[in-house]
PDB file of N, CA and C in Angstrom:
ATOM      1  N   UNK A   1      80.838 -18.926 235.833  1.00  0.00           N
ATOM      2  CA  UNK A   1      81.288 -19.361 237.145  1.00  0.00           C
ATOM      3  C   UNK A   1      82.622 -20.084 236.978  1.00  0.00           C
ATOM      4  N   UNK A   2      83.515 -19.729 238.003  1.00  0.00           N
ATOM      5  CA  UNK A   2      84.688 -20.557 237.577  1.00  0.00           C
ATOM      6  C   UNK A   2      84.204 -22.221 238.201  1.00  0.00           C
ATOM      7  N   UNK A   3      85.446 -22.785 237.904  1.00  0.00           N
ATOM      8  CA  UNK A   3      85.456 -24.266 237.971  1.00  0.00           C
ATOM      9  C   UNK A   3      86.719 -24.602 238.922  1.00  0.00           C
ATOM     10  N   UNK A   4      86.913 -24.556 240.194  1.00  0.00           N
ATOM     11  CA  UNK A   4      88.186 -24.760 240.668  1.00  0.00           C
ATOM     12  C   UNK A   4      88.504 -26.202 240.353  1.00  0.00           C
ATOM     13  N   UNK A   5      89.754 -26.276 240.028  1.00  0.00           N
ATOM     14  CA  UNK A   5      90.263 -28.144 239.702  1.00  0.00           C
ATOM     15  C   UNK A   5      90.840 -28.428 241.256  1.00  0.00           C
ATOM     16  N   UNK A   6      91.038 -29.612 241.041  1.00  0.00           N
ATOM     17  CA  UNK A   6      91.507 -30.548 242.322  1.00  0.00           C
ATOM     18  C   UNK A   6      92.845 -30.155 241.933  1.00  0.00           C
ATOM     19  N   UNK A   7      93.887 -30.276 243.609  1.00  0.00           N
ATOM     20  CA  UNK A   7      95.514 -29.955 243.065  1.00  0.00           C
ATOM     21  C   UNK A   7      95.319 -32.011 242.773  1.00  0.00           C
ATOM     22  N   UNK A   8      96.459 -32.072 241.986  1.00  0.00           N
ATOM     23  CA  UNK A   8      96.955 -33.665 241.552  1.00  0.00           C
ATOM     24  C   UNK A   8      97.235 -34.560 242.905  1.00  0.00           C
ATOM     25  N   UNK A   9      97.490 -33.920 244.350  1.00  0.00           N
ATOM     26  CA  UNK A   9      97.278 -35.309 244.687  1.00  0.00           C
ATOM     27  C   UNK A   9      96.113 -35.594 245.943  1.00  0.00           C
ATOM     28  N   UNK A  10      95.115 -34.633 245.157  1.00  0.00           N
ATOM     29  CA  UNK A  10      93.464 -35.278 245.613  1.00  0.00           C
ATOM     30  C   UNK A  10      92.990 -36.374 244.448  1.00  0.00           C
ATOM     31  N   UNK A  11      93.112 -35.396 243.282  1.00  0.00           N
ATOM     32  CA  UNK A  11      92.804 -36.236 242.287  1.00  0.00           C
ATOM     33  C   UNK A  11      92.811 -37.676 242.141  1.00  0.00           C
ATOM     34  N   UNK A  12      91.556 -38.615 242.250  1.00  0.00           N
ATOM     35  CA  UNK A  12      90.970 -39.991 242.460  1.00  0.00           C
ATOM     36  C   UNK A  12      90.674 -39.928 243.743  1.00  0.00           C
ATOM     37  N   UNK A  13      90.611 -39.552 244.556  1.00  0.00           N
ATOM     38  CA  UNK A  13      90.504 -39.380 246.234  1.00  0.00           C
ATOM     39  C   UNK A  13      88.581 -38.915 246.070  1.00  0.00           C
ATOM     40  N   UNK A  14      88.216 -39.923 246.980  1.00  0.00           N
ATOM     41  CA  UNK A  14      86.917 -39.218 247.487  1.00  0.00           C
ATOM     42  C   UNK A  14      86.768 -38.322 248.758  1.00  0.00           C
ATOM     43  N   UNK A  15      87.516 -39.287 249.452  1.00  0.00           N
ATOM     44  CA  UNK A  15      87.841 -38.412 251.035  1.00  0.00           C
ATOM     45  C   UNK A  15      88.967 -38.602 251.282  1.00  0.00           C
ATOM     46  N   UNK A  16      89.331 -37.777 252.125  1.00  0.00           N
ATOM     47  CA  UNK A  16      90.993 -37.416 252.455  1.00  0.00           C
ATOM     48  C   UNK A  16      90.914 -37.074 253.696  1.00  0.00           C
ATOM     49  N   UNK A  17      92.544 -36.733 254.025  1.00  0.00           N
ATOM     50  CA  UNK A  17      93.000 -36.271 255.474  1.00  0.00           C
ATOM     51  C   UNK A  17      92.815 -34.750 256.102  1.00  0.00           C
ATOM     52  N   UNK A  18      92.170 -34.475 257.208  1.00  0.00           N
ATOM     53  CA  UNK A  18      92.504 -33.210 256.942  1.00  0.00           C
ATOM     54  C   UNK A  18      93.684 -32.194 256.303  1.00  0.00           C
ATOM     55  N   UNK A  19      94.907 -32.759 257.259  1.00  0.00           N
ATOM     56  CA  UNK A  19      96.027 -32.382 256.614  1.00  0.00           C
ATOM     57  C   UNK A  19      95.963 -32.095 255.234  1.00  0.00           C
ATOM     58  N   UNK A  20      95.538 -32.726 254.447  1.00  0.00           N
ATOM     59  CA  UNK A  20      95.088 -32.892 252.837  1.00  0.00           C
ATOM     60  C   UNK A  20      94.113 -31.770 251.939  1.00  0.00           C
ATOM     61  N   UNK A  21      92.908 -31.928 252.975  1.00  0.00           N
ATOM     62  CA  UNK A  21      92.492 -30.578 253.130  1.00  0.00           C
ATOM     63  C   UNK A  21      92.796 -29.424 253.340  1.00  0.00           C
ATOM     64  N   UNK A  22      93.339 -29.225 254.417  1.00  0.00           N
ATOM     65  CA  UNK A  22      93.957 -27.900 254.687  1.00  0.00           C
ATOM     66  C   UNK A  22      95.081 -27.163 253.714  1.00  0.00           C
ATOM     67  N   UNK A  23      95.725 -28.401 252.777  1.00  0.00           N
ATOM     68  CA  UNK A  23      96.746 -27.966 252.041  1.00  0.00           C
ATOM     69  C   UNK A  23      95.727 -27.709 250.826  1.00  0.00           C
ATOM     70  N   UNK A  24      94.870 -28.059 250.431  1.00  0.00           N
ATOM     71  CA  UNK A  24      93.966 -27.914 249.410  1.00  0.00           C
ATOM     72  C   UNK A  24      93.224 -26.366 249.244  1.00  0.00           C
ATOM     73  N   UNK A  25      92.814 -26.296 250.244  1.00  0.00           N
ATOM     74  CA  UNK A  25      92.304 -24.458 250.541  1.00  0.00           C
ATOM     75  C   UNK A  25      92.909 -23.581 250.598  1.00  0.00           C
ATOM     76  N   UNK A  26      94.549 -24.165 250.997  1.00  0.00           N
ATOM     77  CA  UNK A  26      95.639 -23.312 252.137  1.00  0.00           C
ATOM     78  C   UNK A  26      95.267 -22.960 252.934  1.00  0.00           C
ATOM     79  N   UNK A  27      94.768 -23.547 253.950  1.00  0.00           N
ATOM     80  CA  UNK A  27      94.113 -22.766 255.196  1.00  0.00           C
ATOM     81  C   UNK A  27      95.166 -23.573 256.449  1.00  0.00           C
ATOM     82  N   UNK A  28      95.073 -22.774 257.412  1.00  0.00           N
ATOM     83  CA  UNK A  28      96.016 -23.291 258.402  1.00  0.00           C
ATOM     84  C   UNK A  28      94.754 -23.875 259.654  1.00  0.00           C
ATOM     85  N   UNK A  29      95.465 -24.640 260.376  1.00  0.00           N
ATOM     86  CA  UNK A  29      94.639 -25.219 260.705  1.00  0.00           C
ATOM     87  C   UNK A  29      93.688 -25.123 262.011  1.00  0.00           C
ATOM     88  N   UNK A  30      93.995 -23.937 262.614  1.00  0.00           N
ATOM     89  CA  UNK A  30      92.649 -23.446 263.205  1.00  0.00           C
ATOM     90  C   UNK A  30      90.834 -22.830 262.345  1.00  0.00           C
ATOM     91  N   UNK A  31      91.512 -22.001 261.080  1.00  0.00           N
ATOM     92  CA  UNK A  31      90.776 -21.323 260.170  1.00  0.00           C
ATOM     93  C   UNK A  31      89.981 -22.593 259.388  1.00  0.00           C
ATOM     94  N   UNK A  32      90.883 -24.085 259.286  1.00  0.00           N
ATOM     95  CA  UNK A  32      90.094 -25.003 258.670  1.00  0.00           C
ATOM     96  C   UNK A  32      89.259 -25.494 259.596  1.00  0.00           C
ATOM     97  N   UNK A  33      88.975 -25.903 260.937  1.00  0.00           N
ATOM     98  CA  UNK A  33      88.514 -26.403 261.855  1.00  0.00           C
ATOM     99  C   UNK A  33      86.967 -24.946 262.048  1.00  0.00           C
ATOM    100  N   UNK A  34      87.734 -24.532 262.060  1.00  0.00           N
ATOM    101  CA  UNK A  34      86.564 -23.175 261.802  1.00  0.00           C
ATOM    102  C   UNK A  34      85.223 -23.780 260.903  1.00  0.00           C
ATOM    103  N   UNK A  35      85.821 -23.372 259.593  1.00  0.00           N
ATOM    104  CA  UNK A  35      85.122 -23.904 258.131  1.00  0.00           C
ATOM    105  C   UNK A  35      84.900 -25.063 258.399  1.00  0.00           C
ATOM    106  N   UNK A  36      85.276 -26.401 259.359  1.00  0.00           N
ATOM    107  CA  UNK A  36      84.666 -27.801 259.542  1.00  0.00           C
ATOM    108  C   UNK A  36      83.187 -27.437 260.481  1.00  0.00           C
ATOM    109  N   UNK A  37      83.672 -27.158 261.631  1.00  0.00           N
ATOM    110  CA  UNK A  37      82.746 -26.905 262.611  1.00  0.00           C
ATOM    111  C   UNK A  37      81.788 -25.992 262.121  1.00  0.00           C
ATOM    112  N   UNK A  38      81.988 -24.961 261.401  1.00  0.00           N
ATOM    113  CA  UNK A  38      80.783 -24.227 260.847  1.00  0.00           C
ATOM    114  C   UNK A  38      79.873 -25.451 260.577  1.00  0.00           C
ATOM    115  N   UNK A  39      79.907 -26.635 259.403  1.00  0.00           N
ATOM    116  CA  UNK A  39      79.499 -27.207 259.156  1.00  0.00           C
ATOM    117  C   UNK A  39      79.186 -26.549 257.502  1.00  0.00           C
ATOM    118  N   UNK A  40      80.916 -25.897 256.583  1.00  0.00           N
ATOM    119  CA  UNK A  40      81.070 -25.499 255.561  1.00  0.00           C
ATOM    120  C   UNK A  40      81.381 -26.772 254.672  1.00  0.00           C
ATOM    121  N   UNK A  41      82.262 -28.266 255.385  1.00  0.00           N
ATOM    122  CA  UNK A  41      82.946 -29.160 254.753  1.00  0.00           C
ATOM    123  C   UNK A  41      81.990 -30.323 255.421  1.00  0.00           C
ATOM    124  N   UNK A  42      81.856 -31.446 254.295  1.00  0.00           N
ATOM    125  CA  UNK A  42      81.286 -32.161 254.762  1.00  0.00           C
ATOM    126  C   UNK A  42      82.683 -33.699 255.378  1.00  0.00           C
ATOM    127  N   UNK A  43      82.117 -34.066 256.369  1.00  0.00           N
ATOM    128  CA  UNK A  43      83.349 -34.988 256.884  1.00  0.00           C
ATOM    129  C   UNK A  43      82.459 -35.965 257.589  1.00  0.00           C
ATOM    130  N   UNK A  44      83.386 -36.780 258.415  1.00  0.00           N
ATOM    131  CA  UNK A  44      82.741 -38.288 258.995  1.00  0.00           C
ATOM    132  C   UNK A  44      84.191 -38.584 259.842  1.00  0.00           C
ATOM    133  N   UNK A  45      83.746 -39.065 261.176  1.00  0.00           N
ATOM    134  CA  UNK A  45      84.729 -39.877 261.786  1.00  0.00           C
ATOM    135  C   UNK A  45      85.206 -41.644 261.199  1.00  0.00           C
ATOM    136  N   UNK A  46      85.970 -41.708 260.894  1.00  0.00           N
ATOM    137  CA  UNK A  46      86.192 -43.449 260.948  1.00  0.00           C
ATOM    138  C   UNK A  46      87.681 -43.866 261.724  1.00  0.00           C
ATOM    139  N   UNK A  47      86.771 -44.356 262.460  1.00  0.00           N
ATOM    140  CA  UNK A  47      87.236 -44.757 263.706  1.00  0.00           C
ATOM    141  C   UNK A  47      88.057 -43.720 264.758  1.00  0.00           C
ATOM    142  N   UNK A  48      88.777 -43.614 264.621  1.00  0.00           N
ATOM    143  CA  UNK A  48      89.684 -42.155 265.183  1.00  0.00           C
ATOM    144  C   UNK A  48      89.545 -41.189 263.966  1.00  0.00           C
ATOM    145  N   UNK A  49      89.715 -41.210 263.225  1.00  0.00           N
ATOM    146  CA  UNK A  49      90.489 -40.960 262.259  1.00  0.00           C
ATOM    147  C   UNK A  49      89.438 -39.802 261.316  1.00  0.00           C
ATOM    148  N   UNK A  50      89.045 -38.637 261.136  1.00  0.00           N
ATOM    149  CA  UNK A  50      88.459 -38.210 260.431  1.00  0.00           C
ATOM    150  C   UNK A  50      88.794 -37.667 258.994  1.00  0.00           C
ATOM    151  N   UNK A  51      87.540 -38.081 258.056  1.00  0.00           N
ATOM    152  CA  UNK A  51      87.770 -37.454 256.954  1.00  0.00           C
ATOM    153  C   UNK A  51      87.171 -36.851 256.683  1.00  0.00           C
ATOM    154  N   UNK A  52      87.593 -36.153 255.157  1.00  0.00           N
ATOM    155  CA  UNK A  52      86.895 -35.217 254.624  1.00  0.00           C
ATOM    156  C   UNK A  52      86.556 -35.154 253.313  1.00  0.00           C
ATOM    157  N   UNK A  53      85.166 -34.815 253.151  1.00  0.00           N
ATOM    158  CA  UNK A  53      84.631 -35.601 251.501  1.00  0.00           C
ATOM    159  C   UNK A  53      85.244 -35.043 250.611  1.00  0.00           C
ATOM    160  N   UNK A  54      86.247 -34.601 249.866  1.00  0.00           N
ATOM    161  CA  UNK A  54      86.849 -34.071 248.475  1.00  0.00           C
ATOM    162  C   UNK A  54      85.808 -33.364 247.867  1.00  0.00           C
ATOM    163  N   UNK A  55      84.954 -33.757 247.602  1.00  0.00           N
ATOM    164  CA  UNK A  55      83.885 -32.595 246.805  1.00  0.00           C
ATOM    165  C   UNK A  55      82.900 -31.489 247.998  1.00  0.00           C
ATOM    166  N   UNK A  56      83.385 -31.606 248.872  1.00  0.00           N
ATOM    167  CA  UNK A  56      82.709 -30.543 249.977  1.00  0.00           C
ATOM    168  C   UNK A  56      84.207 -29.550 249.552  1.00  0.00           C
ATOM    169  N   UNK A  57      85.184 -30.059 249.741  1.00  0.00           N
ATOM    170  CA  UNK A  57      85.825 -28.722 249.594  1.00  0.00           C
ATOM    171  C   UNK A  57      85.924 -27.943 247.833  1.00  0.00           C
ATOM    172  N   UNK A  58      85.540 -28.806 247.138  1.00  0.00           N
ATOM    173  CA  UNK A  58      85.541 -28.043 245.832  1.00  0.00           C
ATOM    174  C   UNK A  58      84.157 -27.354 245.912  1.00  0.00           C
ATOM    175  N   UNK A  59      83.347 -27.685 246.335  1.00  0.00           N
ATOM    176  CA  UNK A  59      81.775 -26.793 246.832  1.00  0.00           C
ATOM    177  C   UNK A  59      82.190 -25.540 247.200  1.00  0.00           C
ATOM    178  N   UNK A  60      83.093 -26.024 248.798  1.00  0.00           N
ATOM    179  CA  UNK A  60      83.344 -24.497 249.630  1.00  0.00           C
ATOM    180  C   UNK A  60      84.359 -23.799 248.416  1.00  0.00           C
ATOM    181  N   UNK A  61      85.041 -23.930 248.364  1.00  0.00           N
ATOM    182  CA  UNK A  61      85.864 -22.939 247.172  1.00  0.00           C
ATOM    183  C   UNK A  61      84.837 -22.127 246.316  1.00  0.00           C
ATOM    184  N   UNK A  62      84.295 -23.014 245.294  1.00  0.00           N
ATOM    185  CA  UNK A  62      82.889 -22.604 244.655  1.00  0.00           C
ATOM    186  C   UNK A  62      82.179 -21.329 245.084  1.00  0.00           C
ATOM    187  N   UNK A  63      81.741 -21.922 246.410  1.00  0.00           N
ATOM    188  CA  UNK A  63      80.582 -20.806 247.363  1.00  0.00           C
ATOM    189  C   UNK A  63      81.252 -19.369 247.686  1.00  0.00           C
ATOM    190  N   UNK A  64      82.837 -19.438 247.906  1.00  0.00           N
ATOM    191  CA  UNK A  64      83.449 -18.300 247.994  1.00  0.00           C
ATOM    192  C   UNK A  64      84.037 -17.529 247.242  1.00  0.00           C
ATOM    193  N   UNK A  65      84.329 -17.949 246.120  1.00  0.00           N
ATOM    194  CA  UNK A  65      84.225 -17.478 244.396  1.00  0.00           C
ATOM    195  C   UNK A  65      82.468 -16.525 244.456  1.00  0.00           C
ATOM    196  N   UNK A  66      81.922 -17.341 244.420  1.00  0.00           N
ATOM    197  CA  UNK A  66      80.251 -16.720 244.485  1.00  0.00           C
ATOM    198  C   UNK A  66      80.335 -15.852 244.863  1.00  0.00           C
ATOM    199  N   UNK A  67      80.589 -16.061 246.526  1.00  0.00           N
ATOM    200  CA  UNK A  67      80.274 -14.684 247.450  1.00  0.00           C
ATOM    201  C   UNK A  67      81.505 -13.454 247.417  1.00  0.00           C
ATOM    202  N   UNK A  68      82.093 -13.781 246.269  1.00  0.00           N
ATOM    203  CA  UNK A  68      83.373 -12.828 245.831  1.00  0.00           C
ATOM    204  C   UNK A  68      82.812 -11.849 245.219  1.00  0.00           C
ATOM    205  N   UNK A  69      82.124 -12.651 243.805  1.00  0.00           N
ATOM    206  CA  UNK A  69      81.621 -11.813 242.873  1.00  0.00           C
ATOM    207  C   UNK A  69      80.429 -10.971 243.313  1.00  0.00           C
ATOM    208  N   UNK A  70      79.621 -11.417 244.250  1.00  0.00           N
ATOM    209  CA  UNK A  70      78.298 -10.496 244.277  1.00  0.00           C
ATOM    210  C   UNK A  70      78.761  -9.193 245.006  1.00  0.00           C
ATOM    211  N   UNK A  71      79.996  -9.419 245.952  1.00  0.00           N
ATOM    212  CA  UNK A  71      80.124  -8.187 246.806  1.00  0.00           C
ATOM    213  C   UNK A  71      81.123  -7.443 245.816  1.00  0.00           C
ATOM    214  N   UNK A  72      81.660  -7.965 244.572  1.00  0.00           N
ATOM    215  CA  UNK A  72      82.433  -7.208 243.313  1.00  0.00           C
ATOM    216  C   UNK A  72      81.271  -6.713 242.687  1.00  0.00           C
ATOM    217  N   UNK A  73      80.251  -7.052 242.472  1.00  0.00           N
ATOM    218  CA  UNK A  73      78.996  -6.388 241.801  1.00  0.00           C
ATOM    219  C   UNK A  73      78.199  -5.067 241.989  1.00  0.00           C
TER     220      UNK A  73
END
């Protein structure tokens, strides 16, 4: 299984900005709101301000690596 790494400036970050996110997946930001609302990334409001847990998106990466290989199989 691969191992996706964090880009360097998640790295020490538990949760982050979306913005942060979205540059992390490359996803633009309807397609990330997508993958939020699915309920693919795990996140939390604080106060206005929402984040997003850093290891939900190394999960989702993960899960789609997965579902790469079985339909390569």
């Amino acid at each position: 299984m691969s191992n996706p790494e964090l880009p360097d400036f998640l790295k020490g970050k538990i949760v982050c900005s979306p913005e942060d996110g979205m540059r992390a997946i490359n996803a633009k930001r309807t397609k990330f709101y997508e993958i939020l609302n699915a309920g693919e990334l795990q996140s939390y409001m604080d106060g206005s301000r929402r984040q997003i847990v850093v290891a939900s998106l190394v999960d989702y990466v993960r899960r789609r690596l997965d579902a790469g290989k079985s339909k390569a199989a």
